[in-house]
Protein backbone atom coordinates (compact mmCIF):
# COMPACT_ATOMS: atom_id res chain seq x y z
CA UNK A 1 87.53 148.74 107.64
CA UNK A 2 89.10 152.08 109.41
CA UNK A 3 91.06 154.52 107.56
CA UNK A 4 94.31 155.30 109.20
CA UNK A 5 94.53 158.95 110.32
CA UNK A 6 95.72 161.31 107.45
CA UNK A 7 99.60 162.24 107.29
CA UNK A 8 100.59 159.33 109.55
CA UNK A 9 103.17 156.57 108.01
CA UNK A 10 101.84 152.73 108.63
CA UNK A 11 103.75 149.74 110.33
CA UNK A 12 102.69 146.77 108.50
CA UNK A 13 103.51 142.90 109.42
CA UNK A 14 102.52 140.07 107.08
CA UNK A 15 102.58 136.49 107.88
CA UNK A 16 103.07 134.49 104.73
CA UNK A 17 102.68 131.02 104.07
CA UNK A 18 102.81 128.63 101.01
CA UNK A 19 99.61 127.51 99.84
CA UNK A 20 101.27 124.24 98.42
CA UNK A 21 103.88 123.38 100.96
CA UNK A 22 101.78 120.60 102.32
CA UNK A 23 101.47 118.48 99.53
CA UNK A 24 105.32 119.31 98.54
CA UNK A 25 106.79 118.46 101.95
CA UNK A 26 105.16 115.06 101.27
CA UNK A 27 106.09 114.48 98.11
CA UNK A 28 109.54 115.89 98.13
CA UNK A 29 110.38 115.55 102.08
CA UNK A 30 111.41 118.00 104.39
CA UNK A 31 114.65 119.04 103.21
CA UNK A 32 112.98 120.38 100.25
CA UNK A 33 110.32 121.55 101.46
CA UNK A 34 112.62 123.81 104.08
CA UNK A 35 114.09 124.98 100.89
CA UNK A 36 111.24 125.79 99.33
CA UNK A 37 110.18 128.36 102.58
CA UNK A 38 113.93 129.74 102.26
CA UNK A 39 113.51 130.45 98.52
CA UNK A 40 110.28 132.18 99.15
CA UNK A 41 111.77 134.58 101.80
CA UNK A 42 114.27 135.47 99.44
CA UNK A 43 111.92 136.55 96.78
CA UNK A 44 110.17 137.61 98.97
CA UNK A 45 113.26 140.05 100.20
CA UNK A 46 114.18 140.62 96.29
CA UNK A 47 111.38 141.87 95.94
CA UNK A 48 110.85 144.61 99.02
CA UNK A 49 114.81 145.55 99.81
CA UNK A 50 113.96 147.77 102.21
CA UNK A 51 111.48 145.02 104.24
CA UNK A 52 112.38 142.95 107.06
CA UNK A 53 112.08 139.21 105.86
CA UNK A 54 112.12 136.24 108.33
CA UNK A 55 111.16 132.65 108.22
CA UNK A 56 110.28 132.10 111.35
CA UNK A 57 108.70 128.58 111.15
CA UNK A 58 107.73 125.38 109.19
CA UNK A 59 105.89 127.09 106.61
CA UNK A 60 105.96 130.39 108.00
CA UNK A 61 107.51 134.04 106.95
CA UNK A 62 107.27 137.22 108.53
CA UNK A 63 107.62 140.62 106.82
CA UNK A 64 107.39 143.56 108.13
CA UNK A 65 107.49 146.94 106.56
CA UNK A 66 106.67 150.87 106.53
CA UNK A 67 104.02 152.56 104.26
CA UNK A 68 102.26 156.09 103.51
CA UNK A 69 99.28 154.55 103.39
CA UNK A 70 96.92 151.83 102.93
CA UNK A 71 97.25 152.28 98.67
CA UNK A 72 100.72 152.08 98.79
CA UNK A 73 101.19 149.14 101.83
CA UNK A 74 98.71 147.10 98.99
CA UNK A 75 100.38 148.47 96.08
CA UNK A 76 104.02 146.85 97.53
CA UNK A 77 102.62 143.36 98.45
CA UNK A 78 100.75 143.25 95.36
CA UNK A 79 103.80 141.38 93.43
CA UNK A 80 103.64 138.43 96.34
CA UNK A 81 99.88 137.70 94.95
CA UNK A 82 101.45 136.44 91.70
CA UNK A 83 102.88 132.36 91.56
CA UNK A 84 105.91 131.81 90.41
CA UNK A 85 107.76 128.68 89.11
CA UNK A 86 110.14 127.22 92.22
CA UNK A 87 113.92 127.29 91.30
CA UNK A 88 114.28 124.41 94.59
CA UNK A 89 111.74 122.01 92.30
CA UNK A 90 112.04 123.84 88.84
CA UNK A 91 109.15 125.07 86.32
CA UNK A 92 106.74 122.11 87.09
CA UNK A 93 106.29 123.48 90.41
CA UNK A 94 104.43 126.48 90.74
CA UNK A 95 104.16 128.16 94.15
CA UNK A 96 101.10 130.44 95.77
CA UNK A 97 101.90 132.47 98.74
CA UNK A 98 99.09 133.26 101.36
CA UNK A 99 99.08 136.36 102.87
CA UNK A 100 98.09 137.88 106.12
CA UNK A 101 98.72 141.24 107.40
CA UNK A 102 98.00 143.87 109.50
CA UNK A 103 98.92 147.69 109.89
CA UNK A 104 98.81 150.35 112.66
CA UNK A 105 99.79 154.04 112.95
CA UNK A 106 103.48 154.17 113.02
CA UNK A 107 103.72 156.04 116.04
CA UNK A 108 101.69 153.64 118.48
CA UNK A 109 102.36 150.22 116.78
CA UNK A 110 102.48 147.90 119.08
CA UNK A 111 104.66 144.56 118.01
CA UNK A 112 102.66 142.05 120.20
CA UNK A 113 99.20 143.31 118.70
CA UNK A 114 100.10 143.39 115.12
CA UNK A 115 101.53 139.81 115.08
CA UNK A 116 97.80 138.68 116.50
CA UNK A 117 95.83 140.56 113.50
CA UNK A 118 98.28 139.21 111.21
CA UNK A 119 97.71 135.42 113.04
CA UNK A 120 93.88 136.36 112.35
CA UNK A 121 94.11 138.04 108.74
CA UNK A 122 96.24 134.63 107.76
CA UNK A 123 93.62 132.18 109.18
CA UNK A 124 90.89 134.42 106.96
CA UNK A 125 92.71 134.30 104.09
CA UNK A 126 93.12 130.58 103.97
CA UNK A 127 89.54 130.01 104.20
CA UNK A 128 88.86 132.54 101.12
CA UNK A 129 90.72 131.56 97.83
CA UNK A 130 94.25 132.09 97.90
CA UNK A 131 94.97 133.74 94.85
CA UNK A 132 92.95 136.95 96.66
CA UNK A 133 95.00 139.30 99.19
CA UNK A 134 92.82 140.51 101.63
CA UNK A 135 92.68 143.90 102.73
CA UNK A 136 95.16 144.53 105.89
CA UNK A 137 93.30 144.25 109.28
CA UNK A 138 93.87 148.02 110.60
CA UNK A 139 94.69 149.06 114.12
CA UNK A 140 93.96 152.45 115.49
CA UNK A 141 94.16 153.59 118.85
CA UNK A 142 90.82 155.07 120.00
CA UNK A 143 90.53 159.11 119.77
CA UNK A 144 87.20 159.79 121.75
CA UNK A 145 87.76 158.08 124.77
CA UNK A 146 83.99 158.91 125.75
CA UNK A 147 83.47 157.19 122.98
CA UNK A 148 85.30 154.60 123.40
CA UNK A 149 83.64 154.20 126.97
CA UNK A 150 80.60 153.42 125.79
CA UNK A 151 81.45 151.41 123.33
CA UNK A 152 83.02 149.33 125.78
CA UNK A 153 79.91 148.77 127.63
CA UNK A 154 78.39 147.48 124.70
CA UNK A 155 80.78 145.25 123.86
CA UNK A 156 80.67 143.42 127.31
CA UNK A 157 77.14 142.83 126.01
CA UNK A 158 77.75 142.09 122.70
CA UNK A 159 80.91 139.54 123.18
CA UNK A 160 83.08 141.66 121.21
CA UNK A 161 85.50 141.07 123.94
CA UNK A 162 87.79 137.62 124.07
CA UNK A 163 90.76 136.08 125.47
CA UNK A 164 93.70 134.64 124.77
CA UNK A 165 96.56 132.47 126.70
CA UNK A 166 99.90 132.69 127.84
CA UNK A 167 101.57 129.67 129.26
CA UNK A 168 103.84 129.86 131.91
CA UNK A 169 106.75 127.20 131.26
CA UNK A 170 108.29 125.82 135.10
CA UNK A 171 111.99 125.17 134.57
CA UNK A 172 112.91 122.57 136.90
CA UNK A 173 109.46 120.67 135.95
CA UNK A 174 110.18 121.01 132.06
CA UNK A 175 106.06 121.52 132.33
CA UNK A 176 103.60 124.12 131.86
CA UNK A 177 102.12 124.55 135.12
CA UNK A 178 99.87 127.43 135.04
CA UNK A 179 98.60 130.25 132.39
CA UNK A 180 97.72 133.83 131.78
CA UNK A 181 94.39 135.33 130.40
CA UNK A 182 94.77 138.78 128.77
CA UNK A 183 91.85 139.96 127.20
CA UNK A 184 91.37 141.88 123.81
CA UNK A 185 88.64 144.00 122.34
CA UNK A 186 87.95 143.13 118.68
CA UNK A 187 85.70 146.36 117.70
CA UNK A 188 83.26 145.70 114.54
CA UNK A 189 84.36 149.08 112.92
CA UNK A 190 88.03 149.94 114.74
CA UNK A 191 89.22 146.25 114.66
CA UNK A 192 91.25 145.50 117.35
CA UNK A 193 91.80 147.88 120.03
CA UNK A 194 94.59 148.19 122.08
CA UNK A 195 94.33 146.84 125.95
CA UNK A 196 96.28 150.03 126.18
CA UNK A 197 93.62 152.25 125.31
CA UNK A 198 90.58 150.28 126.39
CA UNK A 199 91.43 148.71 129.79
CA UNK A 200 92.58 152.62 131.30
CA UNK A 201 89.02 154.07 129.97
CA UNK A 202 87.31 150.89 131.55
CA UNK A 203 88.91 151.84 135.08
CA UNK A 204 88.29 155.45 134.76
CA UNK A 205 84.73 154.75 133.27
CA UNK A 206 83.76 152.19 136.12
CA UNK A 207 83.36 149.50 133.76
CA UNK A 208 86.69 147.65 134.81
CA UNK A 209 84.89 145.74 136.93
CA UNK A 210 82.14 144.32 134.66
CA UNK A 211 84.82 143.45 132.57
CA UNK A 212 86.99 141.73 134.96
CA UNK A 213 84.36 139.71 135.95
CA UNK A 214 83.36 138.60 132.49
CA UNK A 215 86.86 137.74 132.20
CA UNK A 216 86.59 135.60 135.35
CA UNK A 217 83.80 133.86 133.69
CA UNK A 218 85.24 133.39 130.33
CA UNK A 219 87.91 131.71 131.64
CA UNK A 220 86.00 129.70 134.76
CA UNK A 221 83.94 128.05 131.59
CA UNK A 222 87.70 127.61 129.43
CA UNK A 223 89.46 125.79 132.46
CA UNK A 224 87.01 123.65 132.31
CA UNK A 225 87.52 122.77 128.65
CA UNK A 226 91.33 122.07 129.59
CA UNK A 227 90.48 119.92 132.32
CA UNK A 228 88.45 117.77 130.04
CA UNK A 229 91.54 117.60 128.26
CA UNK A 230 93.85 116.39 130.85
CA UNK A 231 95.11 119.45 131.65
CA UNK A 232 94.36 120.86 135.05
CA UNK A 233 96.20 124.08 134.89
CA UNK A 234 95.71 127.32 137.45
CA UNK A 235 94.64 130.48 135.15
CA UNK A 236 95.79 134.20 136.37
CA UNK A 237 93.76 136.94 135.65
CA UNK A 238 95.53 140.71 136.13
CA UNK A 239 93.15 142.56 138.24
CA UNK A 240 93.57 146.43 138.16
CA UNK A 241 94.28 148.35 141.30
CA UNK A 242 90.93 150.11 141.66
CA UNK A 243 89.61 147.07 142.21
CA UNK A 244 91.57 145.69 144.84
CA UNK A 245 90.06 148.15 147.24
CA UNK A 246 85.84 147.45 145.71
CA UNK A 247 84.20 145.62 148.42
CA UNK A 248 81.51 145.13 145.27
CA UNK A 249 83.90 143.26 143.11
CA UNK A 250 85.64 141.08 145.21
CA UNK A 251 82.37 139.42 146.79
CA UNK A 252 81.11 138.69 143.50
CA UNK A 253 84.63 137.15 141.96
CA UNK A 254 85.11 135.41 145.64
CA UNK A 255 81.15 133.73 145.15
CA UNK A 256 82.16 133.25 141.37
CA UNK A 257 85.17 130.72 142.23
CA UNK A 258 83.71 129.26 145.28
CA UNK A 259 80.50 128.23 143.44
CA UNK A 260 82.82 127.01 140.73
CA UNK A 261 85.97 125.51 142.79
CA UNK A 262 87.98 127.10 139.50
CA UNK A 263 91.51 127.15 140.09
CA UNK A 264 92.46 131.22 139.74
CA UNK A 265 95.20 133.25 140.47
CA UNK A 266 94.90 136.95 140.22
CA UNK A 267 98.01 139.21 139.04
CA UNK A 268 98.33 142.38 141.07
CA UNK A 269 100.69 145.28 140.48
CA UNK A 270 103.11 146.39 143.72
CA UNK A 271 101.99 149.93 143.30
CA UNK A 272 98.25 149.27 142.84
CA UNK A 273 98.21 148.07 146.67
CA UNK A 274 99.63 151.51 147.86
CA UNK A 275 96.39 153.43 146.71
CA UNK A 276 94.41 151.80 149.46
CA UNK A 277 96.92 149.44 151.04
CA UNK A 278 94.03 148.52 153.99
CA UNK A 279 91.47 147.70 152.08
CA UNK A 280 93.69 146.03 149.28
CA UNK A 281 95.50 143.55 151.94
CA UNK A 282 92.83 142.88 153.83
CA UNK A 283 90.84 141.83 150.52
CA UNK A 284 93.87 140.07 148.88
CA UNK A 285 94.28 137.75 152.07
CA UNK A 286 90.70 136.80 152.24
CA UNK A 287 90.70 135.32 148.23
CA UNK A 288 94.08 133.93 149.41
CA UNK A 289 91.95 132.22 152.25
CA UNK A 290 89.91 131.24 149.42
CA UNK A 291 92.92 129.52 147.37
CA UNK A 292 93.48 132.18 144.74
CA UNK A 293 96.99 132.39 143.86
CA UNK A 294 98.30 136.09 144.07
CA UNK A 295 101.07 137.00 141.83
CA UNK A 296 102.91 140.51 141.88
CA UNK A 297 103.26 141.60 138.54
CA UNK A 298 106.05 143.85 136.75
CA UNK A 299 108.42 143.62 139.71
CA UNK A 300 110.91 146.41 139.15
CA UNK A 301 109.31 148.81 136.98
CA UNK A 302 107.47 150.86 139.42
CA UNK A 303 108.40 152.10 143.11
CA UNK A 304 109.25 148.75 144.49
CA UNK A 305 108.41 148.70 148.14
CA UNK A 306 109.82 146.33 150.88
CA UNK A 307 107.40 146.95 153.10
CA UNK A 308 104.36 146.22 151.63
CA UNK A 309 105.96 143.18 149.75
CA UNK A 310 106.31 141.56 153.05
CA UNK A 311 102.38 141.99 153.87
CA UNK A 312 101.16 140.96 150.78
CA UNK A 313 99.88 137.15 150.52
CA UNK A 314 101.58 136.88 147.27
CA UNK A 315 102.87 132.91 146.18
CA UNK A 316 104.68 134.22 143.11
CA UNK A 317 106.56 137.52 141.83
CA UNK A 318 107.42 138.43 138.47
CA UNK A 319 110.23 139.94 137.21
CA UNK A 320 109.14 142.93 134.37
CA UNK A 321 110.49 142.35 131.02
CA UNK A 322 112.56 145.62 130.91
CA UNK A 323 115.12 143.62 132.95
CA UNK A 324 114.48 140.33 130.72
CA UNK A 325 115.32 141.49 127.72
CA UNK A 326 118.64 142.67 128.49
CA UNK A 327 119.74 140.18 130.11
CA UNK A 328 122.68 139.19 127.83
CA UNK A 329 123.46 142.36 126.94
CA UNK A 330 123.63 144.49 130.43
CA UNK A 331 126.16 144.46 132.99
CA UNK A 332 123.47 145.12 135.60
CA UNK A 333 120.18 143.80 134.73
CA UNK A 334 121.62 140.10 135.51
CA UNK A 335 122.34 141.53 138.89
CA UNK A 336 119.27 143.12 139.57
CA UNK A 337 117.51 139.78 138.29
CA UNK A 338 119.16 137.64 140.64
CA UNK A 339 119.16 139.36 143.76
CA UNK A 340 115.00 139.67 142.75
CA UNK A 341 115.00 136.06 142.18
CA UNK A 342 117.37 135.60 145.95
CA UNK A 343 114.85 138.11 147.79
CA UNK A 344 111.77 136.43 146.26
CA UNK A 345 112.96 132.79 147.44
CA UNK A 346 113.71 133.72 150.58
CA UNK A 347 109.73 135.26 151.04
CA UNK A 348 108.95 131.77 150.08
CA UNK A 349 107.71 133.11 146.50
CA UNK A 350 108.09 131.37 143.38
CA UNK A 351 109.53 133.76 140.71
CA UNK A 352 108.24 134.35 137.07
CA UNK A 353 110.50 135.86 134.74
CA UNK A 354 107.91 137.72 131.59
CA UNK A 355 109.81 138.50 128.33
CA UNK A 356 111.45 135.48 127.60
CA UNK A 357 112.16 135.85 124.35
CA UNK A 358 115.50 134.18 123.62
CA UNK A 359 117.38 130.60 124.32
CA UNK A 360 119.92 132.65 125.84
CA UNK A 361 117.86 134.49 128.38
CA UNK A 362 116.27 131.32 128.98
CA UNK A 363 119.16 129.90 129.87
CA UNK A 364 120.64 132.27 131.98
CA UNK A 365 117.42 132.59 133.81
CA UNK A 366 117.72 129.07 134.45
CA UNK A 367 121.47 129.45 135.98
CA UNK A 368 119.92 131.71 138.18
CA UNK A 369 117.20 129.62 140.02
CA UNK A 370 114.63 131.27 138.40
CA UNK A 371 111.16 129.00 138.46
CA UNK A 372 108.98 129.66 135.65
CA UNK A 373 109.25 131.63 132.58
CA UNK A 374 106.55 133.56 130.23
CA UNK A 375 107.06 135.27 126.98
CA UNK A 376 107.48 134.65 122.96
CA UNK A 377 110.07 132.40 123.01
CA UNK A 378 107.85 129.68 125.04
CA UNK A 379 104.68 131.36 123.36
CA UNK A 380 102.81 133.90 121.86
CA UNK A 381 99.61 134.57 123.72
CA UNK A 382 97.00 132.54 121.77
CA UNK A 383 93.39 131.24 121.55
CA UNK A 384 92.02 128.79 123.97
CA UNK A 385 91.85 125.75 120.77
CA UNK A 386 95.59 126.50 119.64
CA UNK A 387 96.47 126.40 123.69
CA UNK A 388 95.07 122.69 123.51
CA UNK A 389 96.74 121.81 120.57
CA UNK A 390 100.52 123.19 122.03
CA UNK A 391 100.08 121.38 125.41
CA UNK A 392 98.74 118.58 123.36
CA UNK A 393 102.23 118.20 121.41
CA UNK A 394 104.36 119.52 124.48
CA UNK A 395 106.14 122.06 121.78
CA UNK A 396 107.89 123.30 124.57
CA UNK A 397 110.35 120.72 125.37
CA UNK A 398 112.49 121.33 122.33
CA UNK A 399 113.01 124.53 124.39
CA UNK A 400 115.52 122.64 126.62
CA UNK A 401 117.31 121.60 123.91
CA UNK A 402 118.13 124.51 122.17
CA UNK A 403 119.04 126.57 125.26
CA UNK A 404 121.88 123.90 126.18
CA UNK A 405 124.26 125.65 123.96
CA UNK A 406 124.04 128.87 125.76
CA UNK A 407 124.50 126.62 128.93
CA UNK A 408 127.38 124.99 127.46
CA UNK A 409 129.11 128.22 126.59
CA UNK A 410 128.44 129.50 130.00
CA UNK A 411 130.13 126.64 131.59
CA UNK A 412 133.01 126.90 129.28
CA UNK A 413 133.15 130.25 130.54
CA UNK A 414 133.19 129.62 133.88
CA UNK A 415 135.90 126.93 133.32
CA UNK A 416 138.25 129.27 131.81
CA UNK A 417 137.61 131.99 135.12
């Protein structure tokens, strides 16, 4: 386990679950068992006023709070480890809360990250005994980077390296029609490294493309696991910009999906073409020839170019989050997401709107003709088996439901104009 560097406060998220709720929510039914999650969060928030408290799912609470230090982060969860009698049920029901939770350096916490170590701490703790916290998973951006470099060779040897899925949801479908890999880096003595520190000192260490193409393989080998499962989905990989210009890389990943006949798509950033917009056109048109997909990623947030948007072989663009987001809550953003979404159509391009997190957005995006839409609200990025499971169950079509309201508002709305 890392310490955290001296002097600098912790951000700490803890996913907490109910060691008994199972059993209860069958003996008692659902209504009580709901109650029983509420009536933990507020204990829960009783007990740290100054903590964010949410439930946030079935049997599922997230807290989130700031410490000194390590001591002091376990010294304030360290009331949660004791049961206590349910006032829902009364005395004869005792109730044992499971934590898991992680912590990183206040000043580079990064939200998406610590909900993942806190998804992994949780799944540890439930196969230890649950009356034992265990220590926070820490996350610590790298300090050496030519450390860090090598390290990162090794762990393309080692399989430190993994990935996990986003799905993309299709709005007129109501289906998941394709996904994103991201990669992580769990290290054995950091823990898990931010893509933010590790994927910049692969590109400026050379070993971006190794990397990438272990992704491709990772992920060649998982489609196939989801096509055995009735699911025969296209996966997008995010290729850096250096690479779009490596005459190296791009024969082996073209040989790797023709041997394979994998269905890829590879996400590309606008900007990353200008650095060698030859070479990277000419090479993105021959794996289009090939049938990769080509996506343009983070629309918006760089120097957006006309001109080479036109050239580029690209079947989809995505709209960056920074306009998402505010999309109920700017005057302009809606604007700029539409006439995106108008421009993109009429390129014959498919348009994927990343930072869905609310029904709201998700409806409005929806108003707006947008096709297919990524982010929280439709999933967290997870691991290939919990993928299975949600396409399995279709958990995304409740989705529909919930953003009619926001639909039905907006109609009102428009009824009244």
């Amino acid at each position: 386990m890392p310490a955290a560097p001296r002097g600098e406060r912790l951000q700490a998220l803890a996913l907490v679950q109910i060691v008994e709720f199972g059993a209860l929510r069958r003996r008692h039914g659902p209504d009580v068992a709901d109650a029983l999650v509420l009536e933990a969060a507020e204990r829960i928030a009783a007990a740290l006023p100054d903590a964010t408290v949410a439930a946030i799912g079935r049997n599922l609470i997230e807290l989130g709070l700031v410490a000194a230090d390590i001591a002091e982060l376990e010294d304030r969860l360290a009331p949660l480890r004791t049961p206590f009698d349910s006032g829902t049920i009364g005395r004869s029901c005792r109730l044992t809360l499971t934590l898991g939770v992680a912590a990183a350096p206040l000043s580079s916490a990064d939200a998406v990250e610590l909900v993942e170590a806190a998804e992994r701490a949780l799944a540890a703790a439930r196969r230890g005994k649950p009356e034992v916290m265990p220590a926070p998973e820490i996350i610590l951006h790298a300090t050496d980077e030519s450390v860090l470099r090598d390290e990162l060779r090794q762990a393309i040897v080692r399989d430190e390296l993994f990935v996990q899925y986003q799905p993309k949801l299709h709005l007129r479908r109501r289906a998941i029609t394709s996904v994103e890999a991201l990669i992580r880096w769990t290290h054995p003595r950091r823990g898990l490294v931010l893509p933010s520190d590790f994927i910049p000192a692969a590109e400026r260490s050379g070993e971006i493309g190794p990397m990438t193409l272990w992704t491709l393989r990772r992920v060649i080998a998982d489609q196939r696991v989801l096509a055995r499962n009735g699911h025969e989905l296209p996966i997008f990989i995010n290729i850096a910009g250096v690479l779009l210009s490596d005459s190296d890389f791009v024969d082996a990943a073209a040989a790797l999906i023709e041997a394979s006949g994998a269905s890829i798509g590879f996400e590309i950033t606008e900007t990353s073409v200008i650095r060698e917009p030859e070479a990277a056109i000419r090479n993105l048109q021959r794996l289009a020839d090939l049938g990769v997909a080509i996506t343009i990623d983070d629309y918006g947030a760089g120097l957006s170019s006309l001109a080479y948007l036109k050239q580029l072989p690209a079947s989809e663009l995505k709209i960056d989050k920074l306009f998402v987001t505010q999309l109920s809550s700017s005057h302009r953003d809606p604007l700029i997401v539409r006439s995106t979404i108008d421009l993109a159509h009429a390129l014959e391009m498919e348009v994927v709107a990343e930072g869905v997190e609310t029904s709201t957005s998700l409806a409005l995006l929806s108003v707006m003709g947008c096709d297919l839409v990524q982010g929280f609200l439709i999933s967290r990025p997870v691991a290939l088996e919990t993928l299975l499971v949600y396409l399995r169950e279709e958990r995304y079509n409740s989705l529909f439901n919930e953003a009619r309201s926001p639909l039905d508002r907006l109609a009102a709305v428009r009824a009244q104009a």
